[in-house]
Protein backbone atom coordinates (compact mmCIF):
# COMPACT_ATOMS: atom_id res chain seq x y z
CA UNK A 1 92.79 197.28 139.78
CA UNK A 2 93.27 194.90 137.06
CA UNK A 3 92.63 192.09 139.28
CA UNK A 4 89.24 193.76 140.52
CA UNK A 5 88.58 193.93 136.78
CA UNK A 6 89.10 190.06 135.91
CA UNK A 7 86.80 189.37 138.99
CA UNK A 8 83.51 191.36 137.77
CA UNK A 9 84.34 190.26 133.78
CA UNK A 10 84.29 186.33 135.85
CA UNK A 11 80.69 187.39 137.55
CA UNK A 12 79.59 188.70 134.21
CA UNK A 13 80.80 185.69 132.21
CA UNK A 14 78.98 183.66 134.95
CA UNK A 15 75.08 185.06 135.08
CA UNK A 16 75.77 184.94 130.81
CA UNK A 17 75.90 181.49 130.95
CA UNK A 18 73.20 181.10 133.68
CA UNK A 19 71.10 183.43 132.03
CA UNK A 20 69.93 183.59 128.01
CA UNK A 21 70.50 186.48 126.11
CA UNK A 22 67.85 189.31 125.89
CA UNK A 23 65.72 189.13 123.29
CA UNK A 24 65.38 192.05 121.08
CA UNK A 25 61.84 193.04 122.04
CA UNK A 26 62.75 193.60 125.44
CA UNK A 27 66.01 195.49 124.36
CA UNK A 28 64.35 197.73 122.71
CA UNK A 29 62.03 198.24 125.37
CA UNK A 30 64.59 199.10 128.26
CA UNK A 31 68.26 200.41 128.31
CA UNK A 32 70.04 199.86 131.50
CA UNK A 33 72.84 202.31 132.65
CA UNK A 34 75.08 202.11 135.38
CA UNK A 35 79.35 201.71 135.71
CA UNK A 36 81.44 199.31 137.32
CA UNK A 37 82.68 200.86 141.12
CA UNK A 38 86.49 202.32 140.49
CA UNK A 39 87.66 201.13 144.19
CA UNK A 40 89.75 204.23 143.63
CA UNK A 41 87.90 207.04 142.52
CA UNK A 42 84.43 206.01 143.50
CA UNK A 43 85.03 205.26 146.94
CA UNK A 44 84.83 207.80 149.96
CA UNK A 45 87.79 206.27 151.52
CA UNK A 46 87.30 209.19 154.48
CA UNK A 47 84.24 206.69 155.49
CA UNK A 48 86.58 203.87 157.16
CA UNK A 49 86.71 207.09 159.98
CA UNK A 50 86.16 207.43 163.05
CA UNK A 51 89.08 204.53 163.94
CA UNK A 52 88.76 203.89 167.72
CA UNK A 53 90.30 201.40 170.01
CA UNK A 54 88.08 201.10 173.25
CA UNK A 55 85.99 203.95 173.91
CA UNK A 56 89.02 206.01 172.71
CA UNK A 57 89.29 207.71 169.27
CA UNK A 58 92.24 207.85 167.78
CA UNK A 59 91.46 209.17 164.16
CA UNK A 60 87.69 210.55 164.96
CA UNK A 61 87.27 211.70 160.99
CA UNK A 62 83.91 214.42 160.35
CA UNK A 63 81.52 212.14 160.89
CA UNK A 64 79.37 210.60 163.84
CA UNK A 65 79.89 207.02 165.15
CA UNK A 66 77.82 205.13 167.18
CA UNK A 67 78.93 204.23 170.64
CA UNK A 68 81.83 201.43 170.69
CA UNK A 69 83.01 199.45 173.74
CA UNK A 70 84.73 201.78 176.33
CA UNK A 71 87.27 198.69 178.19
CA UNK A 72 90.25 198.90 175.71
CA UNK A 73 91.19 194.93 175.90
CA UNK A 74 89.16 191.61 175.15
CA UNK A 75 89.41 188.20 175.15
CA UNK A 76 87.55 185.73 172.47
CA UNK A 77 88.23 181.53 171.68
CA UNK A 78 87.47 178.84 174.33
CA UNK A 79 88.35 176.86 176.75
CA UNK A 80 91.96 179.04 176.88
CA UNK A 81 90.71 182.58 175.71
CA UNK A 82 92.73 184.99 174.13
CA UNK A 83 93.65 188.48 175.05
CA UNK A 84 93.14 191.09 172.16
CA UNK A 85 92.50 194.80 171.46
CA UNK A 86 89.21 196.11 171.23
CA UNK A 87 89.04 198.07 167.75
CA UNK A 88 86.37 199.83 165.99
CA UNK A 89 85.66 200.92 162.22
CA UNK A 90 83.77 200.70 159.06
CA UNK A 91 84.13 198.80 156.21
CA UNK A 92 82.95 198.85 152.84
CA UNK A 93 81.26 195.58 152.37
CA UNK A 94 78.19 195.24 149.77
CA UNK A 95 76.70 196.95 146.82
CA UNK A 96 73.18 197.13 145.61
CA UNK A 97 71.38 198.20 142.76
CA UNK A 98 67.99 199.99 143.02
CA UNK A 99 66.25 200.50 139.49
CA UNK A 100 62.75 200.21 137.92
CA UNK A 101 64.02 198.20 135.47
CA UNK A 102 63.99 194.36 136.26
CA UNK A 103 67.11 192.50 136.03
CA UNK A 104 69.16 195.62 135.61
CA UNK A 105 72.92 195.83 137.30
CA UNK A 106 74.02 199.18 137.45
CA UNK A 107 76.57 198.43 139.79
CA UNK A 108 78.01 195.11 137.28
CA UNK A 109 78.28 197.83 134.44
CA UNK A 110 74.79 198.47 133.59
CA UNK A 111 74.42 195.18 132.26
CA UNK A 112 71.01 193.85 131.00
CA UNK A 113 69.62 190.05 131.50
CA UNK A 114 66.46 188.11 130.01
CA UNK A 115 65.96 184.85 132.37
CA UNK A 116 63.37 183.50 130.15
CA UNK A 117 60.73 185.41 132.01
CA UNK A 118 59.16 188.93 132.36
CA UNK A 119 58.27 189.86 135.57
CA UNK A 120 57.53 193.38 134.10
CA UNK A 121 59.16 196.79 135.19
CA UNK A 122 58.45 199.37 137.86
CA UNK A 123 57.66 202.36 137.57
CA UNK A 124 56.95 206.05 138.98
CA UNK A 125 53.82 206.74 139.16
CA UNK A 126 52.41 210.56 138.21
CA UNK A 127 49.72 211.96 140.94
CA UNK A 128 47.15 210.09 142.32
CA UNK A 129 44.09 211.10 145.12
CA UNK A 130 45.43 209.99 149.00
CA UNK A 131 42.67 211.86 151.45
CA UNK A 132 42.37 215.02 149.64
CA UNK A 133 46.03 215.28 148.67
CA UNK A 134 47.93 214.05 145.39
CA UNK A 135 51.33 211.91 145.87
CA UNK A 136 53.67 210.05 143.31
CA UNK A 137 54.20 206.35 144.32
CA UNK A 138 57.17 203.94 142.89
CA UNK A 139 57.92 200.85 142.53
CA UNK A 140 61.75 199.12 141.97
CA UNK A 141 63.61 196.18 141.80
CA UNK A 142 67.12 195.59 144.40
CA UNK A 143 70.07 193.21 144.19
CA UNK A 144 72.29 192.42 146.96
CA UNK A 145 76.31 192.06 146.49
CA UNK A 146 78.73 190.41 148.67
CA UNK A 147 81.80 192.99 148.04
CA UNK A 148 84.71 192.93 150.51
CA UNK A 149 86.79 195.80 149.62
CA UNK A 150 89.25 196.19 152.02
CA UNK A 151 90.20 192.29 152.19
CA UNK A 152 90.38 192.63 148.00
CA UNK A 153 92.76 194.72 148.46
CA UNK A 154 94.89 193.41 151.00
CA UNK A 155 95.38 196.81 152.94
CA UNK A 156 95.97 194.78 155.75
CA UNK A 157 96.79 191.11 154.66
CA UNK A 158 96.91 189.67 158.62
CA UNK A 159 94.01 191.96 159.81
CA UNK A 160 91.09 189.61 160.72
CA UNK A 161 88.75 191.52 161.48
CA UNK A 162 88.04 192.15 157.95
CA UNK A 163 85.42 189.59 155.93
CA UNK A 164 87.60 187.42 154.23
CA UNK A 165 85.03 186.35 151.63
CA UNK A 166 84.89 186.61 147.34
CA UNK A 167 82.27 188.80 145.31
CA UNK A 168 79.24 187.32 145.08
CA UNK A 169 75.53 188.42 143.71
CA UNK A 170 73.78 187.01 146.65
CA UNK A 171 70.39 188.41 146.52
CA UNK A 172 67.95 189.48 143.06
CA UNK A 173 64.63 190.53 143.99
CA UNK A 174 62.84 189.27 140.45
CA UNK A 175 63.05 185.83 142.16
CA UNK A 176 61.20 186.88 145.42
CA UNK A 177 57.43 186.63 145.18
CA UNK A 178 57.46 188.45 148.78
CA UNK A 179 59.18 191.46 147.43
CA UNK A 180 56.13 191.86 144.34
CA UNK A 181 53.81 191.68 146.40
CA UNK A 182 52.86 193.60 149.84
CA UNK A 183 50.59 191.20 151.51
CA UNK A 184 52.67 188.73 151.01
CA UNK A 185 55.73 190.58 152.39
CA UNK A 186 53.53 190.73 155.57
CA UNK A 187 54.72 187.39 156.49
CA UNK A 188 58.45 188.88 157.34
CA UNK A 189 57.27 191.70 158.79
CA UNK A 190 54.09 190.99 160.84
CA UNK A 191 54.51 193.70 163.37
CA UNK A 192 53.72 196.22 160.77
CA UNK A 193 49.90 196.61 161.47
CA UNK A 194 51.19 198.12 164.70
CA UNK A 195 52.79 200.77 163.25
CA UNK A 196 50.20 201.53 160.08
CA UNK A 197 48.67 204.38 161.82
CA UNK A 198 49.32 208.14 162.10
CA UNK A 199 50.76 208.33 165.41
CA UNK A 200 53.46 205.81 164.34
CA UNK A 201 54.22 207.97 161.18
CA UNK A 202 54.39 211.03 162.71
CA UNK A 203 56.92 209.58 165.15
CA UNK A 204 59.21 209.31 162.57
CA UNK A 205 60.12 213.15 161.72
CA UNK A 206 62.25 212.68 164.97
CA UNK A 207 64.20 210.28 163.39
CA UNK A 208 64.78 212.37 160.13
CA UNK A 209 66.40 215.20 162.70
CA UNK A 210 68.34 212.69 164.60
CA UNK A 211 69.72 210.64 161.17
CA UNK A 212 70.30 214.21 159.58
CA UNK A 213 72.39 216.21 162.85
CA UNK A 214 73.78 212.85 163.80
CA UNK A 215 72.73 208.93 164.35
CA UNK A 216 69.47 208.01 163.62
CA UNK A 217 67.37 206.12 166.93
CA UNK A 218 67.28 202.59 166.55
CA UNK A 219 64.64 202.06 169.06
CA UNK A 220 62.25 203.29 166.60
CA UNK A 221 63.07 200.30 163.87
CA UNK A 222 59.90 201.01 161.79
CA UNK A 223 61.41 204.71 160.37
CA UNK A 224 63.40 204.99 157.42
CA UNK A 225 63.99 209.19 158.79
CA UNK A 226 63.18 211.40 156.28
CA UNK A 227 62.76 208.99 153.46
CA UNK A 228 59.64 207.34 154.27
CA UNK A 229 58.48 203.76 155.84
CA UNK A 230 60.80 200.75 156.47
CA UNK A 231 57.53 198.76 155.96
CA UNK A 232 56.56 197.40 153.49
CA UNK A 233 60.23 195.28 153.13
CA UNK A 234 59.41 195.47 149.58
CA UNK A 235 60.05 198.19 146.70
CA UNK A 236 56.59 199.68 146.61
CA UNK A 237 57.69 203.32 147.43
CA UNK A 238 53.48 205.12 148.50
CA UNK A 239 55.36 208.51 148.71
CA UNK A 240 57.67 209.09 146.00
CA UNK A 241 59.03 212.56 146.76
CA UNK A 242 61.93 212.03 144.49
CA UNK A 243 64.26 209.70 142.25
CA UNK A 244 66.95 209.55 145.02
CA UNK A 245 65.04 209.77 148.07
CA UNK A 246 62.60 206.78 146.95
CA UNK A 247 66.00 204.73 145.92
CA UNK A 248 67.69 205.26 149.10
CA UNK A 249 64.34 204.48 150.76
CA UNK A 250 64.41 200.68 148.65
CA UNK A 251 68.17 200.07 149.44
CA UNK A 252 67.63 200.74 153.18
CA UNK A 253 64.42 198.04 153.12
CA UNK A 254 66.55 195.72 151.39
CA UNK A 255 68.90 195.94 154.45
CA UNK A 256 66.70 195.26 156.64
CA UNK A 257 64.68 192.68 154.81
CA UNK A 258 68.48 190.48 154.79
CA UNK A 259 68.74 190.89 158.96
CA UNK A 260 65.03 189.99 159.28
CA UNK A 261 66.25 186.80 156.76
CA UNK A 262 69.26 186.06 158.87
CA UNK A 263 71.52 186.74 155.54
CA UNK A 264 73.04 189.76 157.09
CA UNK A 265 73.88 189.80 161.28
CA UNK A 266 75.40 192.39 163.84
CA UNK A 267 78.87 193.59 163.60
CA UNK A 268 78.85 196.52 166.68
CA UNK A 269 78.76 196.57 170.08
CA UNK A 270 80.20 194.17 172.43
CA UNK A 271 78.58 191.31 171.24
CA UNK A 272 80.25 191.59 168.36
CA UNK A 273 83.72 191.31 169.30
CA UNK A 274 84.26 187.93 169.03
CA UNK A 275 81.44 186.90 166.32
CA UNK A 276 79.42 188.07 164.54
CA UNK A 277 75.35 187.60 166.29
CA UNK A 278 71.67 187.72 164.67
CA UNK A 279 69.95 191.09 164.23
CA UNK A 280 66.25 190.17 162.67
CA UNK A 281 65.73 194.14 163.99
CA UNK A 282 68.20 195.80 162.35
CA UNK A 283 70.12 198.25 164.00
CA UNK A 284 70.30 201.65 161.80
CA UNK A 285 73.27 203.12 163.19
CA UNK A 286 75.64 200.03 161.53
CA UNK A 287 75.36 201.32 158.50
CA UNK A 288 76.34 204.20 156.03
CA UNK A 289 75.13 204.18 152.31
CA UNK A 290 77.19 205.75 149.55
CA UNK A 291 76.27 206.28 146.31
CA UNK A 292 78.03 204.66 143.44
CA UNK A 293 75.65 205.22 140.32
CA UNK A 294 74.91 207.27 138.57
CA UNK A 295 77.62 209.70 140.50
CA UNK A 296 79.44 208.98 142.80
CA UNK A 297 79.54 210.76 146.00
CA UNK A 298 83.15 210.89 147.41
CA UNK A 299 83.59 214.29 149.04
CA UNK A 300 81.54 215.57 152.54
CA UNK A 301 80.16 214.44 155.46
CA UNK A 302 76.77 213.12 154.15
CA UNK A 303 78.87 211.18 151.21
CA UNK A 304 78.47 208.20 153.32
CA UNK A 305 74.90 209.48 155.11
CA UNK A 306 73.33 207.67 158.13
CA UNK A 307 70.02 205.66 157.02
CA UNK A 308 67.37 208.04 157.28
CA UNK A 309 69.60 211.41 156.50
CA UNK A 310 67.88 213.70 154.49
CA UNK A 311 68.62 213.83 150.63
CA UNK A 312 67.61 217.46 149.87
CA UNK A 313 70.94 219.03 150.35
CA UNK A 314 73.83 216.00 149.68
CA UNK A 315 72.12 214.35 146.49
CA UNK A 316 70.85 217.29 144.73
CA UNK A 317 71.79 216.94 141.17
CA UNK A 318 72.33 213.30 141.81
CA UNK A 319 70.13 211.86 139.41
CA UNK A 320 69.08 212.51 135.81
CA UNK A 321 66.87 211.83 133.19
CA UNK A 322 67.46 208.31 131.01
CA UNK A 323 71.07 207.58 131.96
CA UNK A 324 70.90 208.92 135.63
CA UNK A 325 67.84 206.74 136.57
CA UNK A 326 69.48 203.47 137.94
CA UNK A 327 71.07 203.74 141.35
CA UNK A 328 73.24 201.75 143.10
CA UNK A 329 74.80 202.12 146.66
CA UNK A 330 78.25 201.03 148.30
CA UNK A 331 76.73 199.82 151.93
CA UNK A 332 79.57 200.83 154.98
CA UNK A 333 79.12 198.89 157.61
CA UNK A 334 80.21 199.50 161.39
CA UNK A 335 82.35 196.92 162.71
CA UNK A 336 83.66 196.40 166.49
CA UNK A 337 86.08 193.74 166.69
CA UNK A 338 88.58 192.15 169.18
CA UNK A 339 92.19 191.99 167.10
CA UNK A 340 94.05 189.26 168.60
């Protein structure tokens, strides 16, 4: 634990000296809140479950798991290949903020940082006229964490399979000029004008039902389930229904805006046994998102819900008004591996 500690107070010390030191202006004009992540009581350590080796569980836990390979034994390395098990899990393995405020870390302790620049803060905006109807819109800002938990903690010191990396901020949204502006996010995402219409967004309440009772369908890559619209990959939220549905909406674009940047690649299926491979389409079912901040969500089966699972139910009471308005997320991540 104290270990964990001296690594974040490192990180912090770091973007201090990087960064200048907010003026007063602007620290009047925004408080950021958040907490470091306790790796103890803030974690849903039930999430690491189902454990399966082959198409075999053998600790199946409460909730669903996409399909893993069903032939119990592999081989990986060339030109003499070695024989290994075929194992499959999830791992903890990043963080990320979602807030309004720019260059707010809820998940580095709520800490606060002036670059030198103002790119100017989000917001949530109160009713506006959309064909007939009034809807809230929202806009945030998302940072990206390399956070191996597991290897931290040496659970298993000789296990390989686990990303044997060091905490790292690795992506801040107030630098990207695609993520301020939607047109310009366009150019990652291209394909969207074939999905702007009705039919498209009516598809998606399928998705919602299959995200909520189980997985949700990866063949339909342009859904977010019952949160909204993967596209824009950007943190303009058109229907804000509410603080932690619009949040959870941001943090699952920003996963798939690092596949479609080749920062983040597959870690299921067969083709992931040996290495890891590119996924510029990202495939929903490899990941889980908890919530870290404001509350943590440690207990249940949607603590650690699909992408696309409804909020109604699991994050009532979730968030709050002035300290309970920055979120951030501990990302699980399904990995099928060949131990050797």
């Amino acid at each position: 634990m104290k270990a964990l500690r001296k690594i974040f107070v490192m990180a912090l010390a770091v973007l201090a000296m990087v960064f200048a030191g907010p003026s007063p202006a602007r620290a009047a004009s925004v408080t950021c809140h958040g907490k470091f992540v306790n790796p103890i009581t803030d974690v849903c350590w039930s999430c690491l479950f189902p454990l399966s080796i082959g198409g075999l569980s053998i600790w199946k836990g409460s909730r669903p798991d996409p399909k893993n390979p069903t032939f119990p034994l592999c081989a990986c390395g060339s030109p003499i290949p070695r024989i290994g098990i075929s194992v499959g899990f999830w791992e903890p393995v990043r963080l990320i903020d979602v807030t309004n405020k720019a260059w707010c870390f809820p998940n580095l302790g709520g800490i606060s940082l002036n670059p030198g620049f103002d790119i100017g803060n989000g917001h949530v905006q109160g009713r506006s006229q959309v064909g007939g109807k009034t809807q809230n819109s929202s806009q945030w800002q998302s940072h990206y964490y390399i956070y191996p938990l597991l290897y931290w903690m040496e659970i298993l010191t000789d296990f390989l399979c686990f990303e044997q990396t060091t905490f790292d901020v690795a992506y801040v949204t107030e630098l990207d000029p695609l993520w301020q502006d939607s047109a310009l996010t366009s150019i990652l995402n291209p394909e969207v004008a074939l999905f702007a219409n009705p039919i498209a967004t009516a598809a998606c309440a399928a998705d919602c039902v299959a995200s909520t009772a189980k997985l949700p369908i990866d063949q339909m890559f342009w859904c977010a389930g019952c949160n909204g619209s993967m596209y824009p990959l950007n943190g303009h939220v058109p229907a804000h229904v509410t603080q932690v549905q619009a949040s959870r909406l941001v943090a699952e674009r920003m996963l798939y805006k690092v596949h479609r940047q080749a920062l983040a690649w597959g870690t299921m299926g067969s083709k992931a046994l040996c290495h890891k491979y590119l996924m510029p389409v990202m495939r929903k079912q490899q990941y889980r998102l908890q919530m870290t901040n404001p509350i943590s969500t440690v207990k249940g089966r949607y603590a650690c819900a699909p992408i696309g699972a409804t909020t109604i139910i699991p994050h009532t009471g979730k968030s709050f008004p002035v300290k309970g308005e920055d979120f951030g997320y501990l990302v699980w991540r399904k990995r099928n591996c060949c131990m050797l």
